[in-house]
C-alpha atoms as a PDB file:
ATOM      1  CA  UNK A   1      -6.951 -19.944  -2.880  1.00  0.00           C
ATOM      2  CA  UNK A   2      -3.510 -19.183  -4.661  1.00  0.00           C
ATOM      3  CA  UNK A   3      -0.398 -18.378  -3.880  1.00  0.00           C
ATOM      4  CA  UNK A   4       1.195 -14.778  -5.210  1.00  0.00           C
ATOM      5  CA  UNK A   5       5.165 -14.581  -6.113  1.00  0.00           C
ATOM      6  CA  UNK A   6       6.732 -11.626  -6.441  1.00  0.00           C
ATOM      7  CA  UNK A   7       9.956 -10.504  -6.660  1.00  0.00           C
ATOM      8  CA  UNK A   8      11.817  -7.902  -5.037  1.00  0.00           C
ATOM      9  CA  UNK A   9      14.586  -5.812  -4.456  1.00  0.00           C
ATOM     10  CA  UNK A  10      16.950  -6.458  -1.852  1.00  0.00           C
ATOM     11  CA  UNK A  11      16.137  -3.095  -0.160  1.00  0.00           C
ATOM     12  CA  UNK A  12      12.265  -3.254  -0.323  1.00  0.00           C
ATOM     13  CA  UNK A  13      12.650  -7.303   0.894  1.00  0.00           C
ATOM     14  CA  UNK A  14      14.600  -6.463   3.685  1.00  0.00           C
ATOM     15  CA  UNK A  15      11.899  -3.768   4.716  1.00  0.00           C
ATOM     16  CA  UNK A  16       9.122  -6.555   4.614  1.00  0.00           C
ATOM     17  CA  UNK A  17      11.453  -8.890   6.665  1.00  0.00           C
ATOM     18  CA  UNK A  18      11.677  -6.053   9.644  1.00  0.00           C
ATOM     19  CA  UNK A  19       8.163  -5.134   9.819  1.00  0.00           C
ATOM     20  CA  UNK A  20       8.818  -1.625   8.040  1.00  0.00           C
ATOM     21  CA  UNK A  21       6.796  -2.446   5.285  1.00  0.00           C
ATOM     22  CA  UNK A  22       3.359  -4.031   5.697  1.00  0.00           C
ATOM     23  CA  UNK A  23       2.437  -3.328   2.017  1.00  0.00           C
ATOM     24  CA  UNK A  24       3.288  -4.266  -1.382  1.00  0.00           C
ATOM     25  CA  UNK A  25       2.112  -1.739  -4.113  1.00  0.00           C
ATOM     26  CA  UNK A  26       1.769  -2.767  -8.217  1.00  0.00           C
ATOM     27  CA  UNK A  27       0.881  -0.553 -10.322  1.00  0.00           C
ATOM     28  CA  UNK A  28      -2.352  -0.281 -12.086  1.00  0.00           C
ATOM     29  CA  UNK A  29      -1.867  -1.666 -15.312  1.00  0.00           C
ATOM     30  CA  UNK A  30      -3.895  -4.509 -17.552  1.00  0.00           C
ATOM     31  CA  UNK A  31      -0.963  -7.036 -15.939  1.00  0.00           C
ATOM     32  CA  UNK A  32      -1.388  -6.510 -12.676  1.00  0.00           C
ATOM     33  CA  UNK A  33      -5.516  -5.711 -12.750  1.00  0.00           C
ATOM     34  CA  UNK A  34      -6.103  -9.381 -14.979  1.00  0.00           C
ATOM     35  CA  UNK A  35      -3.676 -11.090 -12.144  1.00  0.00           C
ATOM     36  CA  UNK A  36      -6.137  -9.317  -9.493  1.00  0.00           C
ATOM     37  CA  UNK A  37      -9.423  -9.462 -11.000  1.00  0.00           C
ATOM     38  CA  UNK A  38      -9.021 -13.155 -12.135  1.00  0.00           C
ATOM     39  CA  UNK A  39      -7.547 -14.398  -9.087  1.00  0.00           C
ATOM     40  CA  UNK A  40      -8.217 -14.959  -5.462  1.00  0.00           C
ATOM     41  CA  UNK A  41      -4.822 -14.958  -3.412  1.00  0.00           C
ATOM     42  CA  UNK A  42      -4.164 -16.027   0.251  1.00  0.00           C
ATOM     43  CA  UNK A  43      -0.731 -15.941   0.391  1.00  0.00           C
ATOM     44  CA  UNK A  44       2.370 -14.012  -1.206  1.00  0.00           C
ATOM     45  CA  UNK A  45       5.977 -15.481  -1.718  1.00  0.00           C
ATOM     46  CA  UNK A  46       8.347 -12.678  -1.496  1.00  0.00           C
ATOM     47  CA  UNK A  47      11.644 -13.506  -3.439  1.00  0.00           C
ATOM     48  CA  UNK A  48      14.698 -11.912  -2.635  1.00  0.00           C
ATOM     49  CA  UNK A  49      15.682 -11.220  -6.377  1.00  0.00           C
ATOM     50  CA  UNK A  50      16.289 -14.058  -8.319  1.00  0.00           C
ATOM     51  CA  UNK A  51      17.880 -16.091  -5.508  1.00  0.00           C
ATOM     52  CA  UNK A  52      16.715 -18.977  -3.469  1.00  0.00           C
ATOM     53  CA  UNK A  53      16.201 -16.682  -0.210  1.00  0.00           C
ATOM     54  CA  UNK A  54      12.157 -16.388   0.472  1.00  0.00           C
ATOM     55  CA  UNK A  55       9.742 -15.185   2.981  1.00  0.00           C
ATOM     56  CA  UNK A  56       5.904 -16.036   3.516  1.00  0.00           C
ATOM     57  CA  UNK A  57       2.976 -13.619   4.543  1.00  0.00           C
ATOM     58  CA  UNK A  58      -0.722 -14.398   4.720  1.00  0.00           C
ATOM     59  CA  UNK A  59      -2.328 -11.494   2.462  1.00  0.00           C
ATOM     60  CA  UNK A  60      -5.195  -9.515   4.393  1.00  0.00           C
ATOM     61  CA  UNK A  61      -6.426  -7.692   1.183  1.00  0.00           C
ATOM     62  CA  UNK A  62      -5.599  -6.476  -2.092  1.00  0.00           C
ATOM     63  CA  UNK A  63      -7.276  -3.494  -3.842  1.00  0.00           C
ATOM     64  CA  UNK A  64      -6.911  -0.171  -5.328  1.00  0.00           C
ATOM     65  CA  UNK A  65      -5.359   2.465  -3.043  1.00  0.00           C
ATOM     66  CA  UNK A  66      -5.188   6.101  -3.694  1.00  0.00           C
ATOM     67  CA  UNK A  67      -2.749   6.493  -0.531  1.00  0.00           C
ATOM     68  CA  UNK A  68       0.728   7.293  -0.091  1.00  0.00           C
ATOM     69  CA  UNK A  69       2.577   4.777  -1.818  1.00  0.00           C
ATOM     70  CA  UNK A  70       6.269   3.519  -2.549  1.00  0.00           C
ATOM     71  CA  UNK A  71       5.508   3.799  -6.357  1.00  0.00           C
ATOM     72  CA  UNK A  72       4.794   7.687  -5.953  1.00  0.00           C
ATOM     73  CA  UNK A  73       1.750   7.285  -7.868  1.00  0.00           C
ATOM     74  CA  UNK A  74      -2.120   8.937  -7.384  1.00  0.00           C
ATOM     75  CA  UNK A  75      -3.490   4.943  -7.580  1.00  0.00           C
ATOM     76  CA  UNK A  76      -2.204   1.692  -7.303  1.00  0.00           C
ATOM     77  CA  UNK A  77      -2.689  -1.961  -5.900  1.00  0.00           C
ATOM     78  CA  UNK A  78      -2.178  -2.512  -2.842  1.00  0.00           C
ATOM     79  CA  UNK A  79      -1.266  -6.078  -1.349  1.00  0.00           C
ATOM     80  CA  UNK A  80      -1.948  -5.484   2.362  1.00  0.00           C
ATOM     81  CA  UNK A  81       0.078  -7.649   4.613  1.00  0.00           C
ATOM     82  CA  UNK A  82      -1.160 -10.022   7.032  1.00  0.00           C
ATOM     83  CA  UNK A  83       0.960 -12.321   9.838  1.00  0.00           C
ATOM     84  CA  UNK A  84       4.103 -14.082   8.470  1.00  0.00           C
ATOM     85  CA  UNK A  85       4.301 -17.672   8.062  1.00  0.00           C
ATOM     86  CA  UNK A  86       7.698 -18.490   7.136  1.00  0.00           C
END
């Protein structure tokens, strides 16, 4: 299994970090579906920007969600968060 890293925003890091946010949404686009298809991930780095600051989560799932998401959009990925590591 792989490990996925992605970086965000201070403001949408700092909602991981307190529990507010238990998913990460991408949206559906050949990028992001090749990544997802092609790939079998475990676990997702989150990077606080381009800085040195990181946090660990084990991923429970990732697939297509037609929820309420962040993105405002009627489909998207959705990286479902599991227990923190680090």
């Amino acid at each position: 299994m792989k490990t996925l890293h992605l970086v965000l925003q201070s403001k949408w890091f700092d909602k991981v970090a307190s529990g507010e946010k238990t998913s990460e949404y991408r949206e559906c686009k050949s990028y992001w579906d090749q990544r997802f298809f092609c790939n079998q991930y475990s676990t997702v780095v989150f990077h606080r920007g381009y800085k040195n600051t990181t946090m660990i989560f084990e991923i429970e799932s990732i697939g297509i969600t037609t929820e309420p998401n962040d993105l405002g959009l009627d489909k998207c990925w959705e990286i479902k968060l599991g227990k923190r590591i680090k």
